[in-house]
Protein backbone atom coordinates (compact mmCIF):
# COMPACT_ATOMS: atom_id res chain seq x y z
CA UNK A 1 0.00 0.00 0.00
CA UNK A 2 0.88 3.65 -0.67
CA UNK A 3 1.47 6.33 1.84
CA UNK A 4 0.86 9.04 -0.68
CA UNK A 5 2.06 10.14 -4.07
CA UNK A 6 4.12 12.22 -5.20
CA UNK A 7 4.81 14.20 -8.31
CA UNK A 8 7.61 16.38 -9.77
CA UNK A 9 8.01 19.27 -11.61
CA UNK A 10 11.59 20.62 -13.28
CA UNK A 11 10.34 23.70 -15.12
CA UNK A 12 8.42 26.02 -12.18
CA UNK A 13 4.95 23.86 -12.55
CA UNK A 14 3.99 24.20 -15.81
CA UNK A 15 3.74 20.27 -16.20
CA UNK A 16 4.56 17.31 -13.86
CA UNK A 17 5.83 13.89 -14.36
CA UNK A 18 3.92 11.01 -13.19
CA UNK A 19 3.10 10.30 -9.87
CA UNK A 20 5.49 8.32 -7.63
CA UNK A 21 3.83 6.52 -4.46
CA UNK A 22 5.57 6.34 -1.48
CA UNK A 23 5.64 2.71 -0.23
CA UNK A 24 3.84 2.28 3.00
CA UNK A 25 2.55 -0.80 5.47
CA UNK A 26 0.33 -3.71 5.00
CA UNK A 27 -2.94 -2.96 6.48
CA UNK A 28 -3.20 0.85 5.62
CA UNK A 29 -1.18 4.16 6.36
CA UNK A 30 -3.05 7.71 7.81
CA UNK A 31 -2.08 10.95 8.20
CA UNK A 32 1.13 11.63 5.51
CA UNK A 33 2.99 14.62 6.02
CA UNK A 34 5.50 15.91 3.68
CA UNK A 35 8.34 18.35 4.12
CA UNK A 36 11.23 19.65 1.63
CA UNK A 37 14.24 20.77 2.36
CA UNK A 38 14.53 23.94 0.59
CA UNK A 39 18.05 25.32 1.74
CA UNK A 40 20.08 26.09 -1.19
CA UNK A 41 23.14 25.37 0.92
CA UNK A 42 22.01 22.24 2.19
CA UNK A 43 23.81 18.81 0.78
CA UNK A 44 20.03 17.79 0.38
CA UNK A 45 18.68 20.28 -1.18
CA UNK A 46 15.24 19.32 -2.50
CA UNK A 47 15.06 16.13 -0.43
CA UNK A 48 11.35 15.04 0.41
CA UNK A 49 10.24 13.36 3.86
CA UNK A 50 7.47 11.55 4.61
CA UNK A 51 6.35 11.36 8.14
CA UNK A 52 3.11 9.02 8.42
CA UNK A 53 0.95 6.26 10.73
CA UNK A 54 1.61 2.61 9.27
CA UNK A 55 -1.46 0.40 10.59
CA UNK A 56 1.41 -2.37 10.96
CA UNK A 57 -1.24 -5.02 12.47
CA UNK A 58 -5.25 -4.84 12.86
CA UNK A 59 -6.02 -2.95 15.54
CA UNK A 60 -1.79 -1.63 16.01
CA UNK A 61 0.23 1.63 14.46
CA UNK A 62 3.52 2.59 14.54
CA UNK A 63 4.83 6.01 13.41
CA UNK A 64 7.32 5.67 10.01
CA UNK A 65 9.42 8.00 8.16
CA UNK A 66 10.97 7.75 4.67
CA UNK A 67 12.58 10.15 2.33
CA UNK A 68 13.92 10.43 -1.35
CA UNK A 69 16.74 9.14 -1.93
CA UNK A 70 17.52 10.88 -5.38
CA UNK A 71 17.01 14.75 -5.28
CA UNK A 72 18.93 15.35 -8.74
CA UNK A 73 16.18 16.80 -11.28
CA UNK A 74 18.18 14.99 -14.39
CA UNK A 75 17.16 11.67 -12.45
CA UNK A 76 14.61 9.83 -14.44
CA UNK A 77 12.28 9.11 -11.60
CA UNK A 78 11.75 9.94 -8.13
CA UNK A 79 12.80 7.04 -4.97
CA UNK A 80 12.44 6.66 -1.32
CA UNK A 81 14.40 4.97 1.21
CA UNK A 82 12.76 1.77 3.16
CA UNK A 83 10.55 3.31 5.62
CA UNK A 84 11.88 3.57 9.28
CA UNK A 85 10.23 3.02 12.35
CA UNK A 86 9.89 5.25 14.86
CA UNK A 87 7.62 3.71 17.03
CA UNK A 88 6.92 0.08 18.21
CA UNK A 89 3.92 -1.34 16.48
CA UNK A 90 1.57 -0.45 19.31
CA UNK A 91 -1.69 -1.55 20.57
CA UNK A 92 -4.30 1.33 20.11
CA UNK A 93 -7.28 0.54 20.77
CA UNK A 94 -7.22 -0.17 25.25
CA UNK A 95 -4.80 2.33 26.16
CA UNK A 96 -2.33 4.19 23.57
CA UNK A 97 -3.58 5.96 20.39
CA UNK A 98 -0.72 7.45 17.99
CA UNK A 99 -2.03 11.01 16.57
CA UNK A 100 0.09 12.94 13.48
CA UNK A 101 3.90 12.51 12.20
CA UNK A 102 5.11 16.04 11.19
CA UNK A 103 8.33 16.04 9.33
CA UNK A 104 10.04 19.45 9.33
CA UNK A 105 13.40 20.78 8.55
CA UNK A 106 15.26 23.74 10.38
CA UNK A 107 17.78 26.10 9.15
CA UNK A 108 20.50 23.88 9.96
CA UNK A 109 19.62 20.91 7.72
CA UNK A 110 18.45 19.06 10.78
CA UNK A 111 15.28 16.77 10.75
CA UNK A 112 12.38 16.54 12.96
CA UNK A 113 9.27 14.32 13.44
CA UNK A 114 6.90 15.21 16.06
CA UNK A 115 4.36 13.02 16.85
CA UNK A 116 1.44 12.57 20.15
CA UNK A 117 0.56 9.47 21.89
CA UNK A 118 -2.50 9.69 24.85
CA UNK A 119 -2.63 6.94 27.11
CA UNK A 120 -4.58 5.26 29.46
CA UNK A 121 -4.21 8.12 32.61
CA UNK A 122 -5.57 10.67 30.18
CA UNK A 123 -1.92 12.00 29.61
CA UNK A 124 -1.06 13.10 25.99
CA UNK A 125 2.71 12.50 25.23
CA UNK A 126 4.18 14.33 22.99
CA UNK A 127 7.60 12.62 20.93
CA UNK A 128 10.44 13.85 18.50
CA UNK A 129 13.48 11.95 16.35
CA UNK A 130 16.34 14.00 14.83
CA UNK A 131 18.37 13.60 12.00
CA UNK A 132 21.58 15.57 11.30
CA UNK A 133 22.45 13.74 8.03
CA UNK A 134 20.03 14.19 5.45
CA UNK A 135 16.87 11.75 7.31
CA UNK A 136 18.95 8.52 8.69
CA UNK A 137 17.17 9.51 11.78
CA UNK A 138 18.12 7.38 15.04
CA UNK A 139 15.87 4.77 16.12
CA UNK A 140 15.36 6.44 19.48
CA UNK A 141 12.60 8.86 20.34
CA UNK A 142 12.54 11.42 22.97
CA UNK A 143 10.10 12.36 25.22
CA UNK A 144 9.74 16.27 25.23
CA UNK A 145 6.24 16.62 27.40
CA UNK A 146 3.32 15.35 28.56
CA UNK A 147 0.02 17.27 28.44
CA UNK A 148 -2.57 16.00 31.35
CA UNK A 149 -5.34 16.76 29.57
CA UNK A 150 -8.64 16.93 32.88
CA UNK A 151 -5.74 19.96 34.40
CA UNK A 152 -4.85 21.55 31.06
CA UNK A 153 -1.57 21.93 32.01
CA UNK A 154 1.74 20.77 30.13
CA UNK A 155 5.06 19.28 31.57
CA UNK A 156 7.92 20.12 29.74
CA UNK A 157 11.02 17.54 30.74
């Protein structure tokens, strides 16, 4: 199954070559977000990320994150790396419910994906990954808050 598709253009928009579908899980994907990295200084220039929920099992998700591996516009046609996990596949239906990836990319070349997780004692847990080499993000995710969502207040760590 597809995440999402995407197509290019090499001359401003005036036409666009077929669309490209970014690979995704077995059961079903939700929520794609897509980023570019438009620093003209940056070795990946024109890179796309994809930030998305794979529905790995029935009735599981897991967050994933992907991104194209050839950014020259003389290349033929338009690849992405094997999707990554960011995430465990985890159960979310009882207690845990995975909500948005969002890819973005600061002015240093650096990487983010934030994503939100609520769980069972009505906490809402909110997740990032970094990559300082062009999306090879590392495996590990860090906590950067929790929001307890009956006091409306948020704990930064």
């Amino acid at each position: 199954m597809g995440v999402g598709s995407v197509k290019r253009s090499t001359n401003g928009g005036y036409s666009f070559e077929n669309a490209v579908i970014v690979r995704g899980g077995t059961y079903g994907n939700d929520k794609p977000f897509f980023t570019i990295d438009k620093n003209p200084n940056s070795p990946f220039f024109n890179r796309i990320y994809v930030a998305y929920i794979n529905f790995c099992e029935t009735y599981k998700a897991k967050i994933e994150f992907t991104y194209s591996t050839n950014i020259d516009p003389g290349v033929e046609s338009l690849n992405f790396s094997t999707p990554i996990a960011l995430t465990d596949c985890e159960d979310f239906v009882s207690d845990k419910l995975l909500n948005g990836a969002f890819p973005l990319v600061n002015p240093n070349n650096q990487v983010y994906v934030f994503w939100l997780r609520s769980t069972s004692d009505d906490k809402i847990q909110y997740f990032f990954n970094r990559s300082q080499d062009g999306g090879r993000i590392n495996v590990y995710k860090i906590q950067a808050g929790d929001f307890v969502s009956s006091k409306k207040m948020m704990v930064i760590k």
